[in-house]
N, C-alpha and C. Protein backbone atom coordinates (compact mmCIF):
# COMPACT_ATOMS: atom_id res chain seq x y z
N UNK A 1 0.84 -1.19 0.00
CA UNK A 1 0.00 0.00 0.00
C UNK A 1 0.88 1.25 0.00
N UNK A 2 0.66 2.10 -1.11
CA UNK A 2 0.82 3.36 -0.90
C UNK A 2 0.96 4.24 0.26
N UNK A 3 1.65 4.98 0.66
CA UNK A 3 1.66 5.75 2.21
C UNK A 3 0.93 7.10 1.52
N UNK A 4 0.25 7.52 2.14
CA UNK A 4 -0.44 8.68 1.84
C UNK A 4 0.66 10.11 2.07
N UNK A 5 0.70 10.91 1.18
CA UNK A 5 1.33 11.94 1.18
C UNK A 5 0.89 13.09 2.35
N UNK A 6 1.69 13.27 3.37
CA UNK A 6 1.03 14.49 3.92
C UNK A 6 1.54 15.80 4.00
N UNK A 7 0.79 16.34 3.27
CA UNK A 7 1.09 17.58 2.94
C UNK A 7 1.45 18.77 4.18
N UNK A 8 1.17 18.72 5.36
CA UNK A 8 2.01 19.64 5.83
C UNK A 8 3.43 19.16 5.95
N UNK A 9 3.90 18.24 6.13
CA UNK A 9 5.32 17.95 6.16
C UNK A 9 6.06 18.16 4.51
N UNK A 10 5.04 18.10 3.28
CA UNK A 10 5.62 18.08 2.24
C UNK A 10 6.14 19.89 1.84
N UNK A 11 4.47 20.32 2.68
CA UNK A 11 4.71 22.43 2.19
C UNK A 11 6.28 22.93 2.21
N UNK A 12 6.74 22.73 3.22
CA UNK A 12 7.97 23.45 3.38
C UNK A 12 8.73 22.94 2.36
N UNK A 13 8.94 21.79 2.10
CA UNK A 13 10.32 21.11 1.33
C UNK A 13 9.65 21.72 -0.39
N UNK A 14 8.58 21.79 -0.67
CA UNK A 14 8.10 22.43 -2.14
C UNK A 14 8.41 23.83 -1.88
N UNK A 15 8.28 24.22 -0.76
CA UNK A 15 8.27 26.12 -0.93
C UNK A 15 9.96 25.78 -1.55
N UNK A 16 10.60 25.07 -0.34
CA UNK A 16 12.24 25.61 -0.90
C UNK A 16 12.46 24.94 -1.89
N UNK A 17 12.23 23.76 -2.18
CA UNK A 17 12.66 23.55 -3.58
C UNK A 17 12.29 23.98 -4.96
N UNK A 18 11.17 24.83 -4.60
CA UNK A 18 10.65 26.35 -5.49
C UNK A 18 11.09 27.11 -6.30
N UNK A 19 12.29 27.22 -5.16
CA UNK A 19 13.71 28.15 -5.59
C UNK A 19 14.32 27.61 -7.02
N UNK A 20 14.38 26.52 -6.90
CA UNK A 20 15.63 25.94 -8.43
C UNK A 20 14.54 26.18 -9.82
N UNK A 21 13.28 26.61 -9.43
CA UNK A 21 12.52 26.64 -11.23
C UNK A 21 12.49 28.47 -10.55
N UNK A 22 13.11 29.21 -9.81
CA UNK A 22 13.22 30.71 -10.38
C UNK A 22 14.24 31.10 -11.79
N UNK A 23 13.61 32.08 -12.14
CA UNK A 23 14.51 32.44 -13.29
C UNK A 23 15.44 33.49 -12.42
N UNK A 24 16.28 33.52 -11.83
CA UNK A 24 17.39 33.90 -11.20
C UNK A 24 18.70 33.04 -10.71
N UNK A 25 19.52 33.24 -10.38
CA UNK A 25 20.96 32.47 -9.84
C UNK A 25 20.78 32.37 -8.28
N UNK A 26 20.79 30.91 -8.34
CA UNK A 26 20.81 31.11 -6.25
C UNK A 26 21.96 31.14 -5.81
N UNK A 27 21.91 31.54 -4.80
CA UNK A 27 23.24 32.46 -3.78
C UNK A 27 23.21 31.33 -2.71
N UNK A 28 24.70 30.83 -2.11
CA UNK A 28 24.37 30.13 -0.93
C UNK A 28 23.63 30.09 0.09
N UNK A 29 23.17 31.25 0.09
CA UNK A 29 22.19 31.24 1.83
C UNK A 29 21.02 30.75 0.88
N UNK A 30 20.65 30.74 -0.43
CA UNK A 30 19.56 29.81 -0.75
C UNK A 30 19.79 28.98 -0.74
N UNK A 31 20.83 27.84 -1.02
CA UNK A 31 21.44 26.93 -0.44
C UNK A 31 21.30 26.59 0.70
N UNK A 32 21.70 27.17 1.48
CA UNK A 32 21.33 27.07 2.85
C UNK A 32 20.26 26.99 3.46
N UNK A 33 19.08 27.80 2.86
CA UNK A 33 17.45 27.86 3.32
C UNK A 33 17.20 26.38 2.65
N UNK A 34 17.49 26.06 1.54
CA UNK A 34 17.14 24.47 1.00
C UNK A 34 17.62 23.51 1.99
N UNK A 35 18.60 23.75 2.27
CA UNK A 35 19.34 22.27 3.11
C UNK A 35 19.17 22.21 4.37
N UNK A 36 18.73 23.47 5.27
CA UNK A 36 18.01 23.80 6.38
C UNK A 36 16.62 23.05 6.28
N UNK A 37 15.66 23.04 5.70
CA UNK A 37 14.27 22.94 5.41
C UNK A 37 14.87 21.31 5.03
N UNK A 38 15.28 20.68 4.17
CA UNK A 38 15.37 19.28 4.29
C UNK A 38 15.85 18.64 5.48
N UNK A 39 16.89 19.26 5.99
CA UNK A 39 17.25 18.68 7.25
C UNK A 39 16.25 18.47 8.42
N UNK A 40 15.35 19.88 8.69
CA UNK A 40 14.11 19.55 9.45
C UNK A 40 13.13 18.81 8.89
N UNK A 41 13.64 18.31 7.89
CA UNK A 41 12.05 17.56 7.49
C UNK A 41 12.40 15.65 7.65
N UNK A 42 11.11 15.25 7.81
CA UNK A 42 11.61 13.79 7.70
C UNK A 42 11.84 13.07 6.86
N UNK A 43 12.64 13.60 5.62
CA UNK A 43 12.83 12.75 4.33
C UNK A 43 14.35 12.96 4.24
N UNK A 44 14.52 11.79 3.59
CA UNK A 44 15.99 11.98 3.37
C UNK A 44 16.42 12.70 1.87
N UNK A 45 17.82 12.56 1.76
CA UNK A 45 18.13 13.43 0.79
C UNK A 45 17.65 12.83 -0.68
N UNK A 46 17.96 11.69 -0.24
CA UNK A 46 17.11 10.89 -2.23
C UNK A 46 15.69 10.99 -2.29
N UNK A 47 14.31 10.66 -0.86
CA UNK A 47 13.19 11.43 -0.85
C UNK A 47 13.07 12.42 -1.55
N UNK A 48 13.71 13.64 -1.17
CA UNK A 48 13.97 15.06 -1.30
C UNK A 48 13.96 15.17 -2.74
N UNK A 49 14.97 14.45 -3.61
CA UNK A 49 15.48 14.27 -5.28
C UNK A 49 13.74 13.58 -5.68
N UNK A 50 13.14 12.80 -5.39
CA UNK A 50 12.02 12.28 -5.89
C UNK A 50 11.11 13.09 -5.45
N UNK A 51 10.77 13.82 -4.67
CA UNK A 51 9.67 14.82 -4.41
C UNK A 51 10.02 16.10 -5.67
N UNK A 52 11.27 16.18 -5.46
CA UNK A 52 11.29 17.35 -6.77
C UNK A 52 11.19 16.73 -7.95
N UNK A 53 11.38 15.71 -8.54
CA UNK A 53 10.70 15.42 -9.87
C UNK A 53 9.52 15.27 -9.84
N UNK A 54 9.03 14.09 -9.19
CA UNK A 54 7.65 13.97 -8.99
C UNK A 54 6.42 14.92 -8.80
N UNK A 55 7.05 15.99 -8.09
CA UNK A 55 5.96 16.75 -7.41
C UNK A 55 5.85 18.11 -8.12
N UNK A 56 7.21 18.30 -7.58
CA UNK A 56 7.40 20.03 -7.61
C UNK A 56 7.77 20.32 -9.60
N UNK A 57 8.99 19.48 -10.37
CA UNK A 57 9.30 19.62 -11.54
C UNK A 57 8.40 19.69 -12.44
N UNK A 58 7.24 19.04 -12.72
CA UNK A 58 5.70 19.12 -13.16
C UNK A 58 5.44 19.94 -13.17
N UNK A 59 5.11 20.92 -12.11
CA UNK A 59 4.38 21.95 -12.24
C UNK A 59 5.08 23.44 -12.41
N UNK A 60 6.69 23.30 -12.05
CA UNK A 60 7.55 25.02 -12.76
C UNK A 60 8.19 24.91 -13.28
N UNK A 61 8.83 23.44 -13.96
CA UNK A 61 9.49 23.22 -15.05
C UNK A 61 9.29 24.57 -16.12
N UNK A 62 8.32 24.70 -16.22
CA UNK A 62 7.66 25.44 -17.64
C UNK A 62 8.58 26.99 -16.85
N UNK A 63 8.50 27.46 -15.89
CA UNK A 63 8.66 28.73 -15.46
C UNK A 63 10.43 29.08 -15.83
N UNK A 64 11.44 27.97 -15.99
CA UNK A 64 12.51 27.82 -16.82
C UNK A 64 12.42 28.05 -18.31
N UNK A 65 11.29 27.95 -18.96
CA UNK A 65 11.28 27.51 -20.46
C UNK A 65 11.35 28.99 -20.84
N UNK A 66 10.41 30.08 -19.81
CA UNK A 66 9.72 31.16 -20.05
C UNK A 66 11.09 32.47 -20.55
N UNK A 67 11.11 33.21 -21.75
CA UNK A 67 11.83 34.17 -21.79
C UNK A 67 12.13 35.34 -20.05
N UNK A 68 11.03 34.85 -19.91
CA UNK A 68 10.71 36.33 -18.35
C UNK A 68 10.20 35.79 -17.76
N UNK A 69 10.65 34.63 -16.94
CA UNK A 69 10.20 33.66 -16.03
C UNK A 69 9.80 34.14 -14.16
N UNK A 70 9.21 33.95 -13.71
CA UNK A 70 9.15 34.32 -12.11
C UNK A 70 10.48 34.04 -11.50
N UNK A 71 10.99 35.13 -11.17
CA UNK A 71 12.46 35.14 -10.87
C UNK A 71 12.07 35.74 -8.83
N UNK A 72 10.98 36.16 -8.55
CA UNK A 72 10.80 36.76 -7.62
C UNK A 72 10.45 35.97 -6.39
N UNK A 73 9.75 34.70 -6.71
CA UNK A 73 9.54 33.54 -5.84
C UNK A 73 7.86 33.17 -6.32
N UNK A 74 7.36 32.43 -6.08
CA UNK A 74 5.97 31.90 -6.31
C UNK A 74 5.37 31.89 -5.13
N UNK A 75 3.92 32.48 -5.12
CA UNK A 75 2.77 32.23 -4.25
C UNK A 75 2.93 31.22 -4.02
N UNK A 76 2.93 31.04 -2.29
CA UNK A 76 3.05 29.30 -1.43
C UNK A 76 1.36 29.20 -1.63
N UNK A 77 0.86 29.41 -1.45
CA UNK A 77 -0.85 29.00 -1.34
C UNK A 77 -0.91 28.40 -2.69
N UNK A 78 -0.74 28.97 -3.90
CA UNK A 78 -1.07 28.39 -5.42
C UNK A 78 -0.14 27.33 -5.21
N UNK A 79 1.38 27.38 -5.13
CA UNK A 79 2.13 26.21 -5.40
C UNK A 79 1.72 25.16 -4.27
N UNK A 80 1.33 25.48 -3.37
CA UNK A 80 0.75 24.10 -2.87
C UNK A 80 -0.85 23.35 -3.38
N UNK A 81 -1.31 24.40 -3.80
CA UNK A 81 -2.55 24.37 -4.42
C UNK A 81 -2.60 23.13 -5.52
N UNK A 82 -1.59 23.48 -6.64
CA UNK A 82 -1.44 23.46 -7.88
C UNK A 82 -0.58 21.83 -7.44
N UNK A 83 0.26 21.68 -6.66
CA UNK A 83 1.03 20.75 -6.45
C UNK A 83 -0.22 19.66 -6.02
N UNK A 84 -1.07 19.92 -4.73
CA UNK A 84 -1.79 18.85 -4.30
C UNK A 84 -2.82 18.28 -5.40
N UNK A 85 -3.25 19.24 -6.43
CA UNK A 85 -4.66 19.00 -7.13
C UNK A 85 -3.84 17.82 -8.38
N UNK A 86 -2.64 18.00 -8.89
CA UNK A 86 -2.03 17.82 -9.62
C UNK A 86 -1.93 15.78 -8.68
N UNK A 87 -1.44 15.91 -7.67
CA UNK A 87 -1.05 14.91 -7.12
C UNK A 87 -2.30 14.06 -7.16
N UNK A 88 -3.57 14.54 -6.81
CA UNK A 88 -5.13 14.07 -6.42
C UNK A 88 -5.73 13.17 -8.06
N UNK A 89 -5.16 14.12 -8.90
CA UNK A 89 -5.46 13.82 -10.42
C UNK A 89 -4.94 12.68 -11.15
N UNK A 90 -3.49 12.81 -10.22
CA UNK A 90 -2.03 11.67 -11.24
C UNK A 90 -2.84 10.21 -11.76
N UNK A 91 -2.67 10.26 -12.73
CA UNK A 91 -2.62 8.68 -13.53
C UNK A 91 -1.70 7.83 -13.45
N UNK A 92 -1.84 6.51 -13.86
CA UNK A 92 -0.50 5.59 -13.58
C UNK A 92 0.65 5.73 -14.20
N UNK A 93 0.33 6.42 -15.91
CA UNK A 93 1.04 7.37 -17.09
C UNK A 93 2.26 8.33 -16.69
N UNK A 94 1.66 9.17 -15.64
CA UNK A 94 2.28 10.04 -15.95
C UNK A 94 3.19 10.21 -14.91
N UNK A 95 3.94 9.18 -13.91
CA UNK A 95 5.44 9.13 -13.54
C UNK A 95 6.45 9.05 -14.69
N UNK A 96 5.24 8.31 -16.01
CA UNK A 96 6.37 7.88 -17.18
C UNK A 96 6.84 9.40 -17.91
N UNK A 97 5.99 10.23 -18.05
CA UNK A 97 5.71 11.04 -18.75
C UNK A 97 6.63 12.09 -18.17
N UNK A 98 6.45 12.06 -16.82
CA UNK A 98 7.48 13.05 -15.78
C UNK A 98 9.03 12.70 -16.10
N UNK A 99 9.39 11.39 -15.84
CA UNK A 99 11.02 10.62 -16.32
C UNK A 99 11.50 10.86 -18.02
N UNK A 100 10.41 11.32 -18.96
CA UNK A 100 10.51 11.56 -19.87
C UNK A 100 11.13 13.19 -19.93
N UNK A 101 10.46 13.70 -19.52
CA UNK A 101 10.57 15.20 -18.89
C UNK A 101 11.36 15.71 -18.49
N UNK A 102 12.02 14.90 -17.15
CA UNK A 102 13.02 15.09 -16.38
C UNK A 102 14.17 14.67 -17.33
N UNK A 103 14.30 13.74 -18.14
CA UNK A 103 15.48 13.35 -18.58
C UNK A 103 15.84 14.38 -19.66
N UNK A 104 14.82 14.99 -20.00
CA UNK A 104 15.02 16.15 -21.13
C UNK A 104 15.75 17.24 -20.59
N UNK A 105 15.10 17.76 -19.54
CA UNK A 105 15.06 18.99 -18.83
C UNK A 105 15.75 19.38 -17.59
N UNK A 106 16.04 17.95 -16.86
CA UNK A 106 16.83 18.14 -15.49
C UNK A 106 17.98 18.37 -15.87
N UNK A 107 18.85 18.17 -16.66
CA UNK A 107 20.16 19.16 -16.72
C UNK A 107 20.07 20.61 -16.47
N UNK A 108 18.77 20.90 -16.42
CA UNK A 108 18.78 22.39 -15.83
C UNK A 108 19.33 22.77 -14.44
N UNK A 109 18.67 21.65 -13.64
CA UNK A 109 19.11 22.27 -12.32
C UNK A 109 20.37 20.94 -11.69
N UNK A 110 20.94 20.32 -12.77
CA UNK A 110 21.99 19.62 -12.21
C UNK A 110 23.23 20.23 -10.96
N UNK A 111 23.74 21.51 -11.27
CA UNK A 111 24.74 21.79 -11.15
C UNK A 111 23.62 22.61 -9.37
N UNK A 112 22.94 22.74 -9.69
CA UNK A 112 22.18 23.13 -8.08
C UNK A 112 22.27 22.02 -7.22
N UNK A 113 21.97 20.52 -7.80
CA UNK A 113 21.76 19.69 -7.03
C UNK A 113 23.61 19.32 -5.76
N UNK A 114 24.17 19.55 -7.22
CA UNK A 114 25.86 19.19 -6.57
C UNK A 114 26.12 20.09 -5.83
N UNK A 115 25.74 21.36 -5.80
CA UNK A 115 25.65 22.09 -4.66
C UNK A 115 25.09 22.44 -3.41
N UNK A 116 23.55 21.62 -3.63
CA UNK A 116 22.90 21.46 -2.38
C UNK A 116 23.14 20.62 -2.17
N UNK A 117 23.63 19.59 -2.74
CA UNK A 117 24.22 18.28 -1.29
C UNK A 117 25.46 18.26 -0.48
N UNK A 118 26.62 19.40 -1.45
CA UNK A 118 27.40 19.79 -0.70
C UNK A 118 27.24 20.12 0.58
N UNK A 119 26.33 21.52 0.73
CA UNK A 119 25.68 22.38 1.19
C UNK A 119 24.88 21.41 2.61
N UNK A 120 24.39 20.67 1.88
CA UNK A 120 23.27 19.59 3.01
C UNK A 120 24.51 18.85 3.63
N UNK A 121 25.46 18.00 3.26
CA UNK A 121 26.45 17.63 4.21
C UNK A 121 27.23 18.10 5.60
N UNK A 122 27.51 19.69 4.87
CA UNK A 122 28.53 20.53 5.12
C UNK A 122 27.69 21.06 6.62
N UNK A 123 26.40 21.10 6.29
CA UNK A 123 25.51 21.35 7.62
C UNK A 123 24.85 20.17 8.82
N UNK A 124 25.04 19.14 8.18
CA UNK A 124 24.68 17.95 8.49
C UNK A 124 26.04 17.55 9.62
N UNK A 125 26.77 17.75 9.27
CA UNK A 125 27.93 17.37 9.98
C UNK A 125 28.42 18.31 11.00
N UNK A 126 27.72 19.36 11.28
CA UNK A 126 28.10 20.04 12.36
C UNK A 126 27.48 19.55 13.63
């Protein structure tokens, strides 16, 4: 059986992982607000990598594609909105459709990821 997703433990880890579909450059202390917010949360760091494809990449992927993309941050109420209705809807299809997606498109935020796990260690170990 499926474990049911619960969304207040998921809000926080989507707000920050929010950050990697801005159209701007993140700065370490965004780094830091990411790897802070995973660390308090109860998922681990590969969780963390599958919640952002699964969940969060779906729905701001597109906000990368955009010439003049939301560089300022996204409404938490819509992105959780948009994230849960999206989740409520999913077909059996479209994990395939997402891995299709991701394999196209996640070289976008590759070079974020090698830095937030740096980042997540480097805090982890204190």
């Amino acid at each position: 059986m499926i474990k049911p997703i619960n969304i207040k433990e998921r809000t926080p880890i989507w707000i920050a992982l929010s950050d990697f579909y801005l159209d701007t450059e993140l700065q370490d202390s965004d780094f830091r607000y990411i790897a802070r917010t995973i660390l308090e949360s109860p998922y681990t760091f590969e969780e963390i990598k599958n919640i952002n494809i699964y969940e969060v990449f779906p729905v701001l992927q597109i906000n990368l594609l955009q010439p003049a993309g939301e560089w300022a941050g996204f409404n938490e109420k819509w992105l959780v909105e948009v994230i849960t209705t999206r989740l409520e809807a999913k077909s059996s299809i479209d994990n395939t459709v997402v891995d299709i997606q991701y394999k196209k498109y996640g070289w976008m935020q590759e070079d974020y990821w090698v830095r937030l796990e740096s980042i997540y260690h480097e805090i982890r170990e204190k």
